[in-house]
C-alpha atoms as a PDB file:
ATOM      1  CA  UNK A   1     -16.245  54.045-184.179  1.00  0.00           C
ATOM      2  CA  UNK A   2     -17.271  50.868-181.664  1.00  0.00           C
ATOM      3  CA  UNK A   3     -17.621  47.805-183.317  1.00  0.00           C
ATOM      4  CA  UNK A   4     -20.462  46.694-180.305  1.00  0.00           C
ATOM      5  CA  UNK A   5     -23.470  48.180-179.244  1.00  0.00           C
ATOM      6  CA  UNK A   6     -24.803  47.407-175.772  1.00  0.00           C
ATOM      7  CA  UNK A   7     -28.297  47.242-174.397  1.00  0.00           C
ATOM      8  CA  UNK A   8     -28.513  47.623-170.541  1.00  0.00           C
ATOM      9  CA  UNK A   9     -32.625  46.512-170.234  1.00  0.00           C
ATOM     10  CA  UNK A  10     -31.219  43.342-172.287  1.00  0.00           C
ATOM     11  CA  UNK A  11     -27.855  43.013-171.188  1.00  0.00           C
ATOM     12  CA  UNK A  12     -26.781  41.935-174.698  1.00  0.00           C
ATOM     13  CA  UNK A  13     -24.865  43.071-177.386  1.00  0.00           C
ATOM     14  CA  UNK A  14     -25.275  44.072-180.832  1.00  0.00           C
ATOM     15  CA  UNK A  15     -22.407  43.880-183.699  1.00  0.00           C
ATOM     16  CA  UNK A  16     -22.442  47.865-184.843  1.00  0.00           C
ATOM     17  CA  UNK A  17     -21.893  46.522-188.682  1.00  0.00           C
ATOM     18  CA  UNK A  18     -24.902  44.386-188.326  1.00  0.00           C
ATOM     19  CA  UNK A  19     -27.860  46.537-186.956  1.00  0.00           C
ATOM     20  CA  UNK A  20     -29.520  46.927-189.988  1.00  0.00           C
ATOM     21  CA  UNK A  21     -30.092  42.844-189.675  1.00  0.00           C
ATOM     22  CA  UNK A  22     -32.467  43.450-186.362  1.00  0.00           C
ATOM     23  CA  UNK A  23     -35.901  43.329-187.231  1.00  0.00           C
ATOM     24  CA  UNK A  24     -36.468  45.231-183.268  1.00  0.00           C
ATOM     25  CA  UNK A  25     -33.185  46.723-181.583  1.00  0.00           C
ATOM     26  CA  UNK A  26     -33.709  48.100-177.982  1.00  0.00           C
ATOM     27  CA  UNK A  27     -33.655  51.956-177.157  1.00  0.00           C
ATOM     28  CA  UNK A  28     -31.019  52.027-175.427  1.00  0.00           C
ATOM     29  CA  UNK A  29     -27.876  50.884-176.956  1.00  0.00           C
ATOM     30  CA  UNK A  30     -24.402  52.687-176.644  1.00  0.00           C
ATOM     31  CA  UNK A  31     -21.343  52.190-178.327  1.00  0.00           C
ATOM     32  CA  UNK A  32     -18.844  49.963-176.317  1.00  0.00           C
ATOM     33  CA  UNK A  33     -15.167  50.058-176.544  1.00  0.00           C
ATOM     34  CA  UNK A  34     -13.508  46.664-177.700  1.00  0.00           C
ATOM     35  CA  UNK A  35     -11.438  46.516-174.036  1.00  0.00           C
ATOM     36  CA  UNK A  36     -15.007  46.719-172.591  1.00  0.00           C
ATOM     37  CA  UNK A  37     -16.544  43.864-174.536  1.00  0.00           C
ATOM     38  CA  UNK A  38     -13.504  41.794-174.431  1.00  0.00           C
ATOM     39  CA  UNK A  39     -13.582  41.921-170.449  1.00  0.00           C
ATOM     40  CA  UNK A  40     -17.149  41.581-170.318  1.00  0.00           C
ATOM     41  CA  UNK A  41     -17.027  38.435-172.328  1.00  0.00           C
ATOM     42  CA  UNK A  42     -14.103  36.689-169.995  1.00  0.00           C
ATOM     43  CA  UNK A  43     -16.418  38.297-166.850  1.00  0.00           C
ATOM     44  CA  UNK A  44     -19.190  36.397-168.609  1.00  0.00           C
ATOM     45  CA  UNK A  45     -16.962  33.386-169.034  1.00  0.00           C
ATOM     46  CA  UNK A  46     -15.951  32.941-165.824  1.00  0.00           C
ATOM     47  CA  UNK A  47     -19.600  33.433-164.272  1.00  0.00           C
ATOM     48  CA  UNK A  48     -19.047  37.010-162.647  1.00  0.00           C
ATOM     49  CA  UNK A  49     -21.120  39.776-162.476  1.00  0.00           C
ATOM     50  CA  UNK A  50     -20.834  42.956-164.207  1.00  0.00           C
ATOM     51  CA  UNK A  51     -21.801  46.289-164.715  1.00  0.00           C
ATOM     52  CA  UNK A  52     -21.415  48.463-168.088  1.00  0.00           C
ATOM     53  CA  UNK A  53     -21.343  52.434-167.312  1.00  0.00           C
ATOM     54  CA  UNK A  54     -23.332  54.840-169.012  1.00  0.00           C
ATOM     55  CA  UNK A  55     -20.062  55.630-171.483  1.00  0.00           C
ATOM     56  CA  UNK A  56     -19.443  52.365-172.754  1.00  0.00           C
ATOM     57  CA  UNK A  57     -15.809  52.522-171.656  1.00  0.00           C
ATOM     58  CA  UNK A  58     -15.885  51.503-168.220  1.00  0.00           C
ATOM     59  CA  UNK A  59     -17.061  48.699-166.115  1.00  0.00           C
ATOM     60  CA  UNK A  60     -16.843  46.772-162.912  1.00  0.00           C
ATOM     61  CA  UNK A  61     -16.908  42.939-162.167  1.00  0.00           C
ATOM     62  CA  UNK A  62     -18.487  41.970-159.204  1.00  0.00           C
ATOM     63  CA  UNK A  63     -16.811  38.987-158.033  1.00  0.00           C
ATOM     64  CA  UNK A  64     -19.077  36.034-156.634  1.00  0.00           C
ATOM     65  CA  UNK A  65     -20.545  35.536-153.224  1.00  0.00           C
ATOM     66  CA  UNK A  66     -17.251  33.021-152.795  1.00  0.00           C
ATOM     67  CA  UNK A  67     -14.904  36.206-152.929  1.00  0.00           C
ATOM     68  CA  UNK A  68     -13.616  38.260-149.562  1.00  0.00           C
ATOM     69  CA  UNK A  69     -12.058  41.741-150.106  1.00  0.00           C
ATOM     70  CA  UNK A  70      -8.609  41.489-148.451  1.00  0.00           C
ATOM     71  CA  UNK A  71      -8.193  45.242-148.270  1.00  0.00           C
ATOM     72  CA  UNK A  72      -6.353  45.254-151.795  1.00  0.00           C
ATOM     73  CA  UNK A  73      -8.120  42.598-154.070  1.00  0.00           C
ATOM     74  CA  UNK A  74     -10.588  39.807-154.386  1.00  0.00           C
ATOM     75  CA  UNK A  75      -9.838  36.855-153.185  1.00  0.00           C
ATOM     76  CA  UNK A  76     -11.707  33.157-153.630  1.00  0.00           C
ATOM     77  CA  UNK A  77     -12.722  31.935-150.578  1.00  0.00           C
ATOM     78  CA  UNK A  78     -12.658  27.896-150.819  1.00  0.00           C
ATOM     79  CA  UNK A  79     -14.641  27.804-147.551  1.00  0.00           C
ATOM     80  CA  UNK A  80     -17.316  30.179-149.066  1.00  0.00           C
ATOM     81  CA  UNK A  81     -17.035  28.328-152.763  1.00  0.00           C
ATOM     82  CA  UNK A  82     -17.677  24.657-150.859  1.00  0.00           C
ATOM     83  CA  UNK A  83     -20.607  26.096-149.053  1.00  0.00           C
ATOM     84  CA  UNK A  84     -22.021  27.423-152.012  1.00  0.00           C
ATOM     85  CA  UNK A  85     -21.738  24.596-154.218  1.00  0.00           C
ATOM     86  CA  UNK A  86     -22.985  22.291-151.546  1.00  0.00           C
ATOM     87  CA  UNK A  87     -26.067  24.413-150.950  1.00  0.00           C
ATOM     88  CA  UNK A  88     -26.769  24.179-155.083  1.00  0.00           C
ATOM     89  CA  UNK A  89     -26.515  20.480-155.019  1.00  0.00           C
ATOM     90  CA  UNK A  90     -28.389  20.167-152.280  1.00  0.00           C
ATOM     91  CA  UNK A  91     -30.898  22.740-153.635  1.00  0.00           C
ATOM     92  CA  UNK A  92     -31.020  20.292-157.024  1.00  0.00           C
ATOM     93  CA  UNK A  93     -31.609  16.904-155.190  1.00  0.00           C
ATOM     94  CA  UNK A  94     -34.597  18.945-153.441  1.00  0.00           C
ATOM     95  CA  UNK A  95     -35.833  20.092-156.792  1.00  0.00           C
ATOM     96  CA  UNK A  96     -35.662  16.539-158.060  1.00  0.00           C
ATOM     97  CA  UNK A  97     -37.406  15.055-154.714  1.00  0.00           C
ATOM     98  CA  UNK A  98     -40.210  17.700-155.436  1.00  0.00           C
ATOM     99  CA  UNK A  99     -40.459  16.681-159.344  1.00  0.00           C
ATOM    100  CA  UNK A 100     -41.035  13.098-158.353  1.00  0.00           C
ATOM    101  CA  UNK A 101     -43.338  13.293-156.181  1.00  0.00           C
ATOM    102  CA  UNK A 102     -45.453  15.808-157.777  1.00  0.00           C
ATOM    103  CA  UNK A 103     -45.531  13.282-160.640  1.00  0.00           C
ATOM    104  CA  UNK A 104     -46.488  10.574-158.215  1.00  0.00           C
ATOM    105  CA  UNK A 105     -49.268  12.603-156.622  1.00  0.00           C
ATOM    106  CA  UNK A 106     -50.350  13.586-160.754  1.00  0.00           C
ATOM    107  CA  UNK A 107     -50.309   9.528-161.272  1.00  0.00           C
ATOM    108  CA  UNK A 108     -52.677   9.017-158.280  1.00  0.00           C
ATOM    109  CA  UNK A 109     -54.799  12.092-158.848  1.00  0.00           C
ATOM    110  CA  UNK A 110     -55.490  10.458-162.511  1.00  0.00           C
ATOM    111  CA  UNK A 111     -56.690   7.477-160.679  1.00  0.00           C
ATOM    112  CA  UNK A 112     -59.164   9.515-158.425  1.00  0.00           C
ATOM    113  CA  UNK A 113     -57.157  10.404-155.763  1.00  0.00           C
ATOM    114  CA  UNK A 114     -56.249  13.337-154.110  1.00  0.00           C
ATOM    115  CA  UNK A 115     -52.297  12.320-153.681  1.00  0.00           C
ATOM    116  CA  UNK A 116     -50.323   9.348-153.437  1.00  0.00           C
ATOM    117  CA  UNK A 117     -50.347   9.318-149.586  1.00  0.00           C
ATOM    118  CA  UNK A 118     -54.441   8.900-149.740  1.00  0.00           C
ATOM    119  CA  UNK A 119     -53.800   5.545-152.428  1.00  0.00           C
ATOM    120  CA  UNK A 120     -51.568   4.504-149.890  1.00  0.00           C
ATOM    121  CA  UNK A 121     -54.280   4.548-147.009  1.00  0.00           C
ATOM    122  CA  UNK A 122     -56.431   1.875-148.999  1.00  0.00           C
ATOM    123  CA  UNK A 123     -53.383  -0.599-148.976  1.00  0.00           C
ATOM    124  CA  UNK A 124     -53.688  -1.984-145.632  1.00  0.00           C
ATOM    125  CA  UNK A 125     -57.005  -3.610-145.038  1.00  0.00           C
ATOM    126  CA  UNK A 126     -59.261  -5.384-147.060  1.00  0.00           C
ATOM    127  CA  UNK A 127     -61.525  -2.893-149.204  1.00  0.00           C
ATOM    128  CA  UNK A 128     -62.054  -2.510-152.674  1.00  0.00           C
ATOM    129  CA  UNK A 129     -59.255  -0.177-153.372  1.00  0.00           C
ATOM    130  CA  UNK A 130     -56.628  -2.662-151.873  1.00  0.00           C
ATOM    131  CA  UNK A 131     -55.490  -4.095-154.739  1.00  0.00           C
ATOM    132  CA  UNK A 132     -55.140  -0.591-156.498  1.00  0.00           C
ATOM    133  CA  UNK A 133     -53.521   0.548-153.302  1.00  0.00           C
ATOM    134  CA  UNK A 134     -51.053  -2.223-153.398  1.00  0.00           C
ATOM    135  CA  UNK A 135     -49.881  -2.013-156.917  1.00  0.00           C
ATOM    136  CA  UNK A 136     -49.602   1.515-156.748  1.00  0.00           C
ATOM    137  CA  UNK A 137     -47.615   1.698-153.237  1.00  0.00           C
ATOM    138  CA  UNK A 138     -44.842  -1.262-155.123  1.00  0.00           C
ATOM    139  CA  UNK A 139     -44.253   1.221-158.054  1.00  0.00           C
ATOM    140  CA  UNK A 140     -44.388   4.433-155.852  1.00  0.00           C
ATOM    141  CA  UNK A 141     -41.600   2.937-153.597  1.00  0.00           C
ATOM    142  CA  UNK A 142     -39.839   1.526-157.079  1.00  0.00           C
ATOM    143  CA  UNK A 143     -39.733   4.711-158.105  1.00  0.00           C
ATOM    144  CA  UNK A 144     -38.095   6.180-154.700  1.00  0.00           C
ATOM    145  CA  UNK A 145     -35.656   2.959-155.004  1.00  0.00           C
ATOM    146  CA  UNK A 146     -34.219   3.630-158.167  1.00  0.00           C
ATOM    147  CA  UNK A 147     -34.079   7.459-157.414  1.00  0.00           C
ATOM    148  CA  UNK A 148     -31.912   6.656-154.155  1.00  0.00           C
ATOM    149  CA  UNK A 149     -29.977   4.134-156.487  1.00  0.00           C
ATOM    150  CA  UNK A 150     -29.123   7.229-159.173  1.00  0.00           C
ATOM    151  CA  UNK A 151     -28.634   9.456-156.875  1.00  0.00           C
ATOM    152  CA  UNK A 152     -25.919   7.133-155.233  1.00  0.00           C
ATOM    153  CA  UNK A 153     -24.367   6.849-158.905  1.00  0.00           C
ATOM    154  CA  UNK A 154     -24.105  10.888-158.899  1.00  0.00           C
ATOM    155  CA  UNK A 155     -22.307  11.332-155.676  1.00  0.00           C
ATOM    156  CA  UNK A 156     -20.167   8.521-156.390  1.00  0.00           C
ATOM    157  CA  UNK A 157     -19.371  10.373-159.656  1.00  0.00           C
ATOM    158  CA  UNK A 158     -20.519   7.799-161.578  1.00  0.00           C
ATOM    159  CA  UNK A 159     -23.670   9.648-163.066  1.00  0.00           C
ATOM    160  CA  UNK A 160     -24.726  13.431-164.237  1.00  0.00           C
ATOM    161  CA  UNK A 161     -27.053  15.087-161.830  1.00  0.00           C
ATOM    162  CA  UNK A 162     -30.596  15.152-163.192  1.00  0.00           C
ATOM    163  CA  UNK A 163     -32.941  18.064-163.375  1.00  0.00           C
ATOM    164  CA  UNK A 164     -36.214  17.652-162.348  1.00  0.00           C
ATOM    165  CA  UNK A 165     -37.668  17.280-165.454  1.00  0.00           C
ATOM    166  CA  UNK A 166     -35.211  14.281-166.651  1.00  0.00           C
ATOM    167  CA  UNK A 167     -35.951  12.679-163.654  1.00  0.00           C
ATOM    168  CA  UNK A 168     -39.820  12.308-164.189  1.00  0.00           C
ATOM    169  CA  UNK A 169     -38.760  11.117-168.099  1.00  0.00           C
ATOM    170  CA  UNK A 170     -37.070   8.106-166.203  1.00  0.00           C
ATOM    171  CA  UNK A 171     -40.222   7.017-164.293  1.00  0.00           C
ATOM    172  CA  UNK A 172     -41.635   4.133-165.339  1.00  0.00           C
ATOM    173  CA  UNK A 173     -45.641   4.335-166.407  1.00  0.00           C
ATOM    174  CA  UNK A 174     -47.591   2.827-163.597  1.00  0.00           C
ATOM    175  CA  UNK A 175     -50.139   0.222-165.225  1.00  0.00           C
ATOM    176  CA  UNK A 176     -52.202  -1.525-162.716  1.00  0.00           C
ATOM    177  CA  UNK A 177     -54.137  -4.636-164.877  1.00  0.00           C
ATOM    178  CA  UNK A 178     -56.669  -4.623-162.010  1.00  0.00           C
ATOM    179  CA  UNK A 179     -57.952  -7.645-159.714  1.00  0.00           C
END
């Protein structure tokens, strides 16, 4: 008897001495042969793709976008595999960029504004949004300034990439005491 059930809709597995525990198991489970989960789980490990058949006994790995068929086998392309990982880092710093200023145009749209760029249009000329205007474009371009600092920490290895969201945590509150 298998040991693991498998659910295709869920892609997850399910101990077979333990399915009484589950409150809600999917339809369709099948029994999986221990070689099967074992290679799924290194598959898994290793971040490659893979596909249980219908019988639970057999499977195939779909090796990453980095891979090239050389006729034989899979092989790692290092060209591919920079490419890739360059594109996701750049991808990240984009996602971070975005964050930011989302949470700069939230910060001026609580002041009345539709964006940060329209505060910044008050900051030039005497008016009574100038002083607003001011304060607001010296922590706006603080907050660029310290995000071009980090982000020369992190290529210089010196500092874990951000996501987006621990990014905005690091932005200090704008508080503008008025004048």
């Amino acid at each position: 008897m298998a040991q693991h059930k498998y659910s295709t809709t869920l892609d997850a597995f399910y101990p077979a001495n333990m399915l009484d525990a589950y409150a809600d198991l999917p339809t369709d489970l099948i029994d999986v042969s221990e070689d099967t989960y074992d290679a799924v789980l290194h598959a898994r490990a290793e971040g490659l793709a893979y596909k249980i058949a219908d019988d639970g006994e057999s499977f195939s790995i779909a090796p990453s976008a980095a891979h090239d068929w050389d006729s034989t086998k899979w092989v790692l392309n290092k060209d591919k595999q920079t490419e890739l990982v360059a594109q996701a880092e750049k991808q990240a710093v984009e996602a971070v960029k975005h964050a930011l200023q989302a949470h700069i145009d939230s910060v001026a749209s609580g002041l009345g504004f539709s964006g940060g760029n329209s505060v910044m249009l008050y900051a030039g000329f005497a008016n009574a949004f100038q002083p607003l205007a001011q304060a607001f474009g010296a922590w706006e371009a603080g907050v660029w300034a310290a995000a071009n600092q980090y982000m020369a920490q992190v290529k210089a290895g010196e500092a874990p990439m951000l996501t987006p969201e621990q990014a905005v945590e690091r932005v200090p509150l704008f508080e503008f005491t008025g004048a």
